[in-house]
Structure formats: C-alpha cells, structure tokens
Protein backbone atom coordinates (compact mmCIF):
# COMPACT_ATOMS: atom_id res chain seq x y z
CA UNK A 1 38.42 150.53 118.31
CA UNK A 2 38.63 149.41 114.52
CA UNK A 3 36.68 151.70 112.21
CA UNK A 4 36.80 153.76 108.86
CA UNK A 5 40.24 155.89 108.26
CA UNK A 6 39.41 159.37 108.76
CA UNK A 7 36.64 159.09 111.92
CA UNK A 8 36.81 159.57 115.77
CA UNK A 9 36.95 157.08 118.62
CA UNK A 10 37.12 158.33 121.88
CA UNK A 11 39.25 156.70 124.80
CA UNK A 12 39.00 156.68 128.48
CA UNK A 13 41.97 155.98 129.88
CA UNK A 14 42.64 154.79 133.44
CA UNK A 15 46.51 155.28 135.13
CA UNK A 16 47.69 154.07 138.33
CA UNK A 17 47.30 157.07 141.25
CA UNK A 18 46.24 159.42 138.90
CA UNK A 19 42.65 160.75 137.58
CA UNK A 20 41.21 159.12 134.50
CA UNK A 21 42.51 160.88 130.92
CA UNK A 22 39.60 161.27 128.10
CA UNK A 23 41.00 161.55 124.98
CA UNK A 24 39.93 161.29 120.86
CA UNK A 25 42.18 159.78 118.61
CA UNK A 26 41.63 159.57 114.57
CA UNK A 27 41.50 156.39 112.77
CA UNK A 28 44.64 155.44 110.36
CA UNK A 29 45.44 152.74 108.24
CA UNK A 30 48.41 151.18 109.49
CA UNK A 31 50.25 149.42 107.25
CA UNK A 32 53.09 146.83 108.96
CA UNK A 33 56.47 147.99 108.91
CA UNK A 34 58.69 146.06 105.81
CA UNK A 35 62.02 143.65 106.39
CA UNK A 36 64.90 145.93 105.42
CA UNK A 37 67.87 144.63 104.31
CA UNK A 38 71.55 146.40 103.59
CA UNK A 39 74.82 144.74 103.18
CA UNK A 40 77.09 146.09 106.05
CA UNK A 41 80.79 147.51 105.44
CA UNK A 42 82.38 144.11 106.20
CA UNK A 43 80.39 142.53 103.53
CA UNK A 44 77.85 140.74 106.15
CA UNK A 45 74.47 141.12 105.24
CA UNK A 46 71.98 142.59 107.62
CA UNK A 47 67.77 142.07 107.69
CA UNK A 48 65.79 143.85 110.21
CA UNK A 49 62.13 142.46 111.01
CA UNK A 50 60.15 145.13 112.65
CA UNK A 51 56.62 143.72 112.11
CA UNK A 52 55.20 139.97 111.03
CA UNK A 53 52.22 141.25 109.19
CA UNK A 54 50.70 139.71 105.83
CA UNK A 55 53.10 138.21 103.37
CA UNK A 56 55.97 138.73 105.30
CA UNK A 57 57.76 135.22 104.73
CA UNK A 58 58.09 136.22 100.99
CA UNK A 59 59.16 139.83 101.96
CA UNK A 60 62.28 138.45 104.27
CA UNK A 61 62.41 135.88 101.35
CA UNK A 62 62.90 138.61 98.46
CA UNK A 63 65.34 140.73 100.88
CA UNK A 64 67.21 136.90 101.10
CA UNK A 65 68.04 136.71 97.67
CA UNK A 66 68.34 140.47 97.12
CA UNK A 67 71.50 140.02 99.66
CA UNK A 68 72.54 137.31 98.47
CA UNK A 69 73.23 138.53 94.85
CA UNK A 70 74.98 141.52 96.77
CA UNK A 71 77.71 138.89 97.94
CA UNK A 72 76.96 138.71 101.40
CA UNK A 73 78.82 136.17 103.09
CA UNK A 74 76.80 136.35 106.13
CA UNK A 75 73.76 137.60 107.79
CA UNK A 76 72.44 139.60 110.53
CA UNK A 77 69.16 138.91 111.54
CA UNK A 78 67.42 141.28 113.91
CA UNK A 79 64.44 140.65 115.66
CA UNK A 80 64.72 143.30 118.53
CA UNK A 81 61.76 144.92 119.52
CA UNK A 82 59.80 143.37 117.25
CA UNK A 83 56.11 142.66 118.57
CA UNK A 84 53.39 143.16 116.08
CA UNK A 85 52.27 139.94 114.51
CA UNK A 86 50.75 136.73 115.15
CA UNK A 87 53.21 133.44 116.28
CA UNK A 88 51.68 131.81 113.09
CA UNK A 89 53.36 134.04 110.76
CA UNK A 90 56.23 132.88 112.46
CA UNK A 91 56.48 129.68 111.64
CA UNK A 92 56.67 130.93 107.66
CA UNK A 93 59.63 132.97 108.48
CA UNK A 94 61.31 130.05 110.51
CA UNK A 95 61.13 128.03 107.58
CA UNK A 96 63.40 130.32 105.66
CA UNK A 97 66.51 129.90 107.81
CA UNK A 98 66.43 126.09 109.03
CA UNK A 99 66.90 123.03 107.11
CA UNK A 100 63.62 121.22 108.00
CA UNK A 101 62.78 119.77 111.20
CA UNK A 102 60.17 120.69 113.99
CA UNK A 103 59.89 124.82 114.02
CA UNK A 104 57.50 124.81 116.68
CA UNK A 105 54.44 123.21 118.42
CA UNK A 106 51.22 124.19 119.42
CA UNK A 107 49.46 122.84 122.60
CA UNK A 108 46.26 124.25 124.91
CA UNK A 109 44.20 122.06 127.73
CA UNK A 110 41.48 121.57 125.07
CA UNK A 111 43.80 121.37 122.01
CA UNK A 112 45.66 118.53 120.82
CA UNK A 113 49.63 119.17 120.44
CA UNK A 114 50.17 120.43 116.52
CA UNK A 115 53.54 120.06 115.47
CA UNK A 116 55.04 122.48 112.46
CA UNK A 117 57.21 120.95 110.88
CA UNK A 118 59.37 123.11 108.01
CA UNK A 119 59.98 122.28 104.90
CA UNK A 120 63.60 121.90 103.80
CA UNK A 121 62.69 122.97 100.35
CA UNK A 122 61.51 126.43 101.48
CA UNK A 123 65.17 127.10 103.33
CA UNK A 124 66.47 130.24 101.54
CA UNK A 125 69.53 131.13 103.66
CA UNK A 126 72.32 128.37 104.20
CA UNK A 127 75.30 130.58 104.84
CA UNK A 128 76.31 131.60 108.52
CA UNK A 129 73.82 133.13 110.36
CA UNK A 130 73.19 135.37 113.65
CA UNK A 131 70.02 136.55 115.48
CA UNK A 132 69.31 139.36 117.11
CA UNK A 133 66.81 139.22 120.04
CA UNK A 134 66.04 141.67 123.29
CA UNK A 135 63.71 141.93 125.92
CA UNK A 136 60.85 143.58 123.30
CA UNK A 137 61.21 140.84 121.05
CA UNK A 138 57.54 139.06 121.13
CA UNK A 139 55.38 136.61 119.40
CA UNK A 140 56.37 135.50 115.85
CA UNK A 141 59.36 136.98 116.34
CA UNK A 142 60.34 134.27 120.00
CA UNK A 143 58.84 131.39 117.22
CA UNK A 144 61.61 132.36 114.80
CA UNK A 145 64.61 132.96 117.27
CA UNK A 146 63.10 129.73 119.32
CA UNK A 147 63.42 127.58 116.12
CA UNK A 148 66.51 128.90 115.06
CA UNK A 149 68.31 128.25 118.41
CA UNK A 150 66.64 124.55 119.26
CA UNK A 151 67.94 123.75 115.19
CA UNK A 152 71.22 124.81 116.41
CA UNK A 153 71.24 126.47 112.97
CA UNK A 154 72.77 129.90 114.39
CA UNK A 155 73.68 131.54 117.41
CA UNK A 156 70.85 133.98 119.45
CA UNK A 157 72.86 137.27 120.70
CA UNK A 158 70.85 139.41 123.37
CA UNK A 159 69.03 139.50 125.78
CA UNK A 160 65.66 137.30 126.91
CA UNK A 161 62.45 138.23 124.81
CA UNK A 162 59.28 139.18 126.49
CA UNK A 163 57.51 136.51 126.37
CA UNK A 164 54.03 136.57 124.84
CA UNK A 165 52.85 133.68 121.78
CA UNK A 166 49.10 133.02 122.86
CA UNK A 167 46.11 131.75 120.55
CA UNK A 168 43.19 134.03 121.29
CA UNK A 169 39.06 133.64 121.18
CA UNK A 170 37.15 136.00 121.14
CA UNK A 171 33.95 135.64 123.01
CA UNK A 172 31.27 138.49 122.02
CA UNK A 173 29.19 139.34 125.30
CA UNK A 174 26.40 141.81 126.06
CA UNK A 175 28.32 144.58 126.50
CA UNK A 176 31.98 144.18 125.23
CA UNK A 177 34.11 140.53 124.60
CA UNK A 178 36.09 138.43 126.63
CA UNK A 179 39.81 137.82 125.07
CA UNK A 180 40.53 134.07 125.94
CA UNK A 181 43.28 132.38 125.40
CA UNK A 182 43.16 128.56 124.31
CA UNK A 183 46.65 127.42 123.48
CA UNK A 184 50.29 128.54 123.69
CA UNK A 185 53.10 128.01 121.29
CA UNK A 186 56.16 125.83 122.37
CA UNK A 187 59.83 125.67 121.38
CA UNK A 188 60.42 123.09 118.71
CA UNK A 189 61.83 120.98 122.32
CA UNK A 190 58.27 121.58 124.13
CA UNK A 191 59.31 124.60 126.23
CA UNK A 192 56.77 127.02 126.50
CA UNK A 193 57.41 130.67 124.79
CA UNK A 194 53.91 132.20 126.48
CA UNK A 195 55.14 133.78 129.69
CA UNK A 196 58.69 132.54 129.79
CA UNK A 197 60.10 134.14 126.66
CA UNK A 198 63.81 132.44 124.67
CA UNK A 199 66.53 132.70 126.79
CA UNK A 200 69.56 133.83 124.17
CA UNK A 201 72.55 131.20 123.66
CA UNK A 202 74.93 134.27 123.98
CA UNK A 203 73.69 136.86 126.56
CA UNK A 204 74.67 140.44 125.98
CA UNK A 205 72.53 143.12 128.11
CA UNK A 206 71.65 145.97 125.54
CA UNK A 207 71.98 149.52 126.40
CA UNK A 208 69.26 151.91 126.33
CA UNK A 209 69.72 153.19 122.71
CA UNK A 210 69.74 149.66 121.56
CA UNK A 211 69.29 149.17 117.64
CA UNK A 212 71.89 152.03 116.93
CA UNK A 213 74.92 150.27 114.68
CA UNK A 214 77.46 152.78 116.48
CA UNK A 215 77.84 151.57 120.27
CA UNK A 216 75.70 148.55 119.90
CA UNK A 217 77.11 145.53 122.06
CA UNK A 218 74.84 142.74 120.86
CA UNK A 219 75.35 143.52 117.23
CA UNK A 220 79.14 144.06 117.90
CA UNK A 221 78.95 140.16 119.52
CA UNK A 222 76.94 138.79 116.70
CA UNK A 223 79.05 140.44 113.98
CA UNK A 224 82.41 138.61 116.04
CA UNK A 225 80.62 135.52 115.49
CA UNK A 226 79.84 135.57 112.43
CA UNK A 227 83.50 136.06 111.39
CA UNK A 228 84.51 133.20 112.77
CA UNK A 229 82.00 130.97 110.82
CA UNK A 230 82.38 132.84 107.78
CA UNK A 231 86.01 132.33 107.88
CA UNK A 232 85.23 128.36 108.53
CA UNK A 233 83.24 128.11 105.27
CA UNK A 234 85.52 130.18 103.28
C-alpha cells in the first residue's frame, strides 16, 4: 500500500454479506499524532499519548518538564485509544514514569526471554501519578500501563485494553507476504499482553463519548485519586 505522496492505490474491499467495494484512495504522509500536555484547573497536570511513533520518549519527556515548571502537582496520563506504534517504543516511554526495575519482557517459541529492564536515571516524573487506559488502548501503549501497574508506581483507571503487542516477520512470497508473528511481549510479572490485554487496578466502564473532560467517569476517578496522593506528599 506504501508509495509516493500524491499517487493512487486502488483497494478491493471484501464485507461480510455484502458485495465487494472497489475503491482508490491517494497516498499521504502521515505524520504520528504529538503528546499534548495542559495543566488542568485543579493544578493536576494532564499528557495525552495518541500515537508511539519516532522520538516519542523525548516528546512525553519535554511535555514532563514543560508541566512540571507549570507547578503541576500531579499528572494525568492518558493512554485511551491509543494504538499506533510498536510495543518497543514502549518500553522508552515506561522508563519515564518508574523508578527502574523490569518494564517488560519479551518471549516467542524460537526466542529466548529478553528482559527490559529501565533505567532509574531516565525516570522524569516522581510526583503522583494516574493512567488512563480503555478498551482501544493497544501495543506500546498496554507496555506502558502494564509496567506502570506491575511497579505499583500509580494506579490504572478504565477499562481492559485490547490486547495486541506482537513481534512481526515478514516473509516475501510469490505473490504477496505472509505477516508472522515470532514473539509476544509480557508484563514485567510474565503475563502475556498479546491477546489478553491489562486488566485496570480500578475498573470504570467508559461511556461512548469517552475522552471528553465534561462527563468523563474514568478521568473523574483518576482525578479523585490523585487528590488523595497529592494531599499525602504535600
């Protein structure tokens, strides 16, 4: 499908009891969505983390101290329906918000385990913390809130992510590729992400316009905890 911005690819596209759809698209360049950050009106700093594309551990980074200098006294950190982005760039990210220790693992039938461990010098936010997770949260996004949660550096408010943190081959054939996949990411405590997803330590079922500050349950739960540890370290 990949191809020079500007030129045609045309798509065939098939649809369950229905006829199939041809269609031509035109090529972009996409560039990944940036972390945003904002300080909140209670003072509690707020990141959003639509995409993990290049670079993006010294984005969140920059947004980190950009907050920080802002006087936030705690921080928001939302990883809902965030999906684009390999589980590798995860780890990076991960790094930022625990104090060393295994982030995650790595393990396939014909790969030995790797472990990632983080290092404590690269932590960047120490203050009370909160993460924001729902059922479109995917890939690097599970490695971050699955780090986060096994650290017991912060609570996870939401609902249970999708599910999806494979390593992929690609295997060129006559006529097309096969897609393979030849190891799965783990927890930092050896439960797998692939197909099972991170089951939140504070469940709170989302509504359908999820993401919206007004009428948003698992923000409202996140933002009562954090008062209560901000309070603590005051």
């Amino acid at each position: 499908l990949r191809g020079a911005p500007g030129s045609s690819v045309k798509l065939k596209l098939l649809r369950p009891g229905s006829d199939a759809v041809d269609v031509s698209l035109v090529r972009e360049r996409l560039l990944p969505a940036a972390p945003q950050g904002r300080l909140l009106d209670d003072g509690t700093g707020y990141l959003s983390v639509p995409e993990f594309g290049p670079q993006v551990a010294d984005k969140v980074q920059g947004e980190l101290d950009l907050l920080r200098r802002q006087g936030a006294r705690g921080l928001v950190l939302d990883l809902r329906r965030s999906a684009y982005g390999a589980p590798e760039t995860g780890v990076k990210v991960a790094e930022l918000f625990v104090n060393g220790g295994v982030v995650a693992r790595l393990a396939g039938r014909r790969v030995r385990e790797q472990v990632f461990t983080a290092d404590a010098a690269r932590s960047a936010w120490k203050q009370p913390l909160a993460v924001l997770v729902d059922s479109a949260t995917a890939g690097a996004a599970e490695v971050v809130a699955a780090a986060v949660l096994d650290a017991g550096r912060a609570p996870v408010v939401g609902e249970p992510t999708f599910g999806r943190a494979p390593v992929q081959k690609t295997i060129p054939l006559p006529e097309g590729g096969l897609v393979l996949t030849v190891a799965k990411y783990l927890t930092p405590k050896g439960k797998p992400i692939h197909n099972q997803g991170v089951e939140p330590s504070v469940a709170v079922n989302a509504p359908p316009d999820a993401g919206q500050e007004q009428g948003d349950p698992i923000l409202d739960k996140a933002l009562e905890l954090l008062r209560g540890e901000v309070n603590k370290a005051a």
